[in-house]
Protein backbone atom coordinates (compact mmCIF):
# COMPACT_ATOMS: atom_id res chain seq x y z
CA UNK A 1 152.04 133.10 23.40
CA UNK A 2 149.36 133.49 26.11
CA UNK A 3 149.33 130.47 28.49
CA UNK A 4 146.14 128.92 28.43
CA UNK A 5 147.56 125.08 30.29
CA UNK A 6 145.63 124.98 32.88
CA UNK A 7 147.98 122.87 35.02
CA UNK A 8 150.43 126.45 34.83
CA UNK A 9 147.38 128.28 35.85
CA UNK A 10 147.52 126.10 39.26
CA UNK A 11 149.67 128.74 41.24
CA UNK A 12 147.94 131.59 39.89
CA UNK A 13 144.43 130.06 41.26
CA UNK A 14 145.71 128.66 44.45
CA UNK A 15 146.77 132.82 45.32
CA UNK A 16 143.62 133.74 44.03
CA UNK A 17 141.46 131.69 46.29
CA UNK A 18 144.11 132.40 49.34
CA UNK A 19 143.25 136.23 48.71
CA UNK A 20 139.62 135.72 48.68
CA UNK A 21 139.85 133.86 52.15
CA UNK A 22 142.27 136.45 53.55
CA UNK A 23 139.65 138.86 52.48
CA UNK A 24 136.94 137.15 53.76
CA UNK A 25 138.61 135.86 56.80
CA UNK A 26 139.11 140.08 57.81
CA UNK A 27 135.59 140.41 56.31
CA UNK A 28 133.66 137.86 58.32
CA UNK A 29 136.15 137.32 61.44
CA UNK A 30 137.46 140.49 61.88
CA UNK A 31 134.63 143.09 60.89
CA UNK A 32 131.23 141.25 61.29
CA UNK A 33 132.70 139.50 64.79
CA UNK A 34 133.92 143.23 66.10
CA UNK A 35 130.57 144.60 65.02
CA UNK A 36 128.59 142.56 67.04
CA UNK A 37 130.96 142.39 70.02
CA UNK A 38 130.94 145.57 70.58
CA UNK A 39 127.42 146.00 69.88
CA UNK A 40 126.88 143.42 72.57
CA UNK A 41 129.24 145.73 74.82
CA UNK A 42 127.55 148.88 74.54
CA UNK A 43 124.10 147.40 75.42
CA UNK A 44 126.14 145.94 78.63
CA UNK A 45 126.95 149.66 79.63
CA UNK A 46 123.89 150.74 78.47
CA UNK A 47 124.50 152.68 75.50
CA UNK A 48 123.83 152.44 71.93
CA UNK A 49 126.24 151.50 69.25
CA UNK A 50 126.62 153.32 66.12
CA UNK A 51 128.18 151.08 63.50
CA UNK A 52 128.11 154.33 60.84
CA UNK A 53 128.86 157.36 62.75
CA UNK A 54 130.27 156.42 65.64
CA UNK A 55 134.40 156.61 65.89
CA UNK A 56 135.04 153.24 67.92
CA UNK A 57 138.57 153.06 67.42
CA UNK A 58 137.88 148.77 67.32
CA UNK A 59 135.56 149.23 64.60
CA UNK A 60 137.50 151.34 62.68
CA UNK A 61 140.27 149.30 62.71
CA UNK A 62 138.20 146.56 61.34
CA UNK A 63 136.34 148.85 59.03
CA UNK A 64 140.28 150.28 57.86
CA UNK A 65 142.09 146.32 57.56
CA UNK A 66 138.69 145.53 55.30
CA UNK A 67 138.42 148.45 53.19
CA UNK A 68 142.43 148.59 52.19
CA UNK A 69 142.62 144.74 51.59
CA UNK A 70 138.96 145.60 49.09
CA UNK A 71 140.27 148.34 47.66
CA UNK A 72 143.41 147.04 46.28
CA UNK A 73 141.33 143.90 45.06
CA UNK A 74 141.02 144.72 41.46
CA UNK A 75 144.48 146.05 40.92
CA UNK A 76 146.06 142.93 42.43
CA UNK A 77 143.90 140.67 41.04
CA UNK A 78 143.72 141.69 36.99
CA UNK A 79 147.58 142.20 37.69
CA UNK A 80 148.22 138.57 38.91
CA UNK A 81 146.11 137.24 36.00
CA UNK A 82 147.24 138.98 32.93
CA UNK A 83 151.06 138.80 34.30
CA UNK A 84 150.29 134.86 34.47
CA UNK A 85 148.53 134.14 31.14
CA UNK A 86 151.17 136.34 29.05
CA UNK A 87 153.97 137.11 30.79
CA UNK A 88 154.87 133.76 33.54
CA UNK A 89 152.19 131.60 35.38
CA UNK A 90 155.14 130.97 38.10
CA UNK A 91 156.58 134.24 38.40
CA UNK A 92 152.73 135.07 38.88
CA UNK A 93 152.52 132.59 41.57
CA UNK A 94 155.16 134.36 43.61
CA UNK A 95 154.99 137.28 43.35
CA UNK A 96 151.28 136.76 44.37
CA UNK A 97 151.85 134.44 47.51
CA UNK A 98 153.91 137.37 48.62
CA UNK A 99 151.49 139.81 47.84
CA UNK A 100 148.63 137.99 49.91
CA UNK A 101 151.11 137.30 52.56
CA UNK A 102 151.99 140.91 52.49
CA UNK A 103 147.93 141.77 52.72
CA UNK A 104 147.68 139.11 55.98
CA UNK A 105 150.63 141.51 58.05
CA UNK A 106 148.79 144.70 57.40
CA UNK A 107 146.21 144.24 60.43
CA UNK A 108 148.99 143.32 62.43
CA UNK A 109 151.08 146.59 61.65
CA UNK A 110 147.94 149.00 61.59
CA UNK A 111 147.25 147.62 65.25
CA UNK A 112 143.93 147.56 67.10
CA UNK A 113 144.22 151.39 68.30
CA UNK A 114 143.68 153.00 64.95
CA UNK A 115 144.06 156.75 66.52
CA UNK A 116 147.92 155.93 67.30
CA UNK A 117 148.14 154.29 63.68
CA UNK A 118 152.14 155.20 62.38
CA UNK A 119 152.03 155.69 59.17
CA UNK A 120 156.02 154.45 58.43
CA UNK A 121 154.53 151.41 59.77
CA UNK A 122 151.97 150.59 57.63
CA UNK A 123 154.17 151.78 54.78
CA UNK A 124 156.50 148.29 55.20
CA UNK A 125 153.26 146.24 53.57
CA UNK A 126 151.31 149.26 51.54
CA UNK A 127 154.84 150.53 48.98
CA UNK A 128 155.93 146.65 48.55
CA UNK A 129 152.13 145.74 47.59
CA UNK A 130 152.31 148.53 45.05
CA UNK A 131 155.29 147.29 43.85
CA UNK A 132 154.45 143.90 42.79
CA UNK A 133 151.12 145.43 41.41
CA UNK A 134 152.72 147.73 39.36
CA UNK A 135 155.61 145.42 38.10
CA UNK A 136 152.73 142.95 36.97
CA UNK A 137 150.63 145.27 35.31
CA UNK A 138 153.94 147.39 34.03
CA UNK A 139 155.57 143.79 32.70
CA UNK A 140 151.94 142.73 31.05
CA UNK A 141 151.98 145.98 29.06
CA UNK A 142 155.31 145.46 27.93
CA UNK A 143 154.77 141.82 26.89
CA UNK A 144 151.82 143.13 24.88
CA UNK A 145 153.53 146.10 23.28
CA UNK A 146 156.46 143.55 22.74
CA UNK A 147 158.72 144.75 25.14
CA UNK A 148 159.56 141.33 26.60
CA UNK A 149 160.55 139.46 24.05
């Protein structure tokens, strides 16, 4: 039976609105606040900044820990949700704080100087992240196709 309390659905809406500030948190004070520093720095020395075809290794970074976190939104997100309405609202809820706490290390284990980026690295946030997403998506298809009892 689908859960539809909406006092279960507490933990599943708490990670959603953490994800959507993480996201906007690397949206707003990561990639809007490097744009226009470094904007501000290449004026200083003269130069012009290129926000679209330039390769500043800051902006990419920002530009990179944005675009992963967006790209991955969907997945995660229609994962959490149908894993908490028919499979466990709780279960949901953790394995979704961990997933946004997951998303909040990635910035910090891409590192600033995106040309020296180490792919292993990266790796201990991106294959867990899959993980969860597929086992909530994988475990909602079951539940529907009556695979989990």
């Amino acid at each position: 039976m689908p859960t539809t309390d909406l006092a279960a659905l507490r933990g599943p809406i708490t990670v959603t609105a953490l994800y959507f500030a993480l996201w906007y948190g690397l949206l707003f004070g990561l990639q809007v606040r490097t744009k226009y520093r470094l904007r501000r720095e290449y004026a200083e020395r003269g130069q012009v900044f290129d926000r679209y075809h330039g390769n500043d290794p800051a902006m990419l970074f920002a530009d990179r820990a944005v675009q992963n976190t967006h790209e991955q939104m969907v997945p995660f997100l229609l994962g959490l949700w149908l894993y908490a309405i028919f499979v466990s609202a709780s279960v949901a809820t953790g394995l979704g704080a961990a997933y946004v706490a997951l998303r909040a290390v990635y910035p910090l284990l891409l590192g600033p100087r995106i040309e020296q980026v180490q792919s292993r690295r990266v790796a201990f946030v991106t294959f867990p992240c899959y993980a969860i997403i597929f086992w909530m998506l994988g475990a909602s298809v079951a539940k529907a196709w009556g695979g989990l009892g």
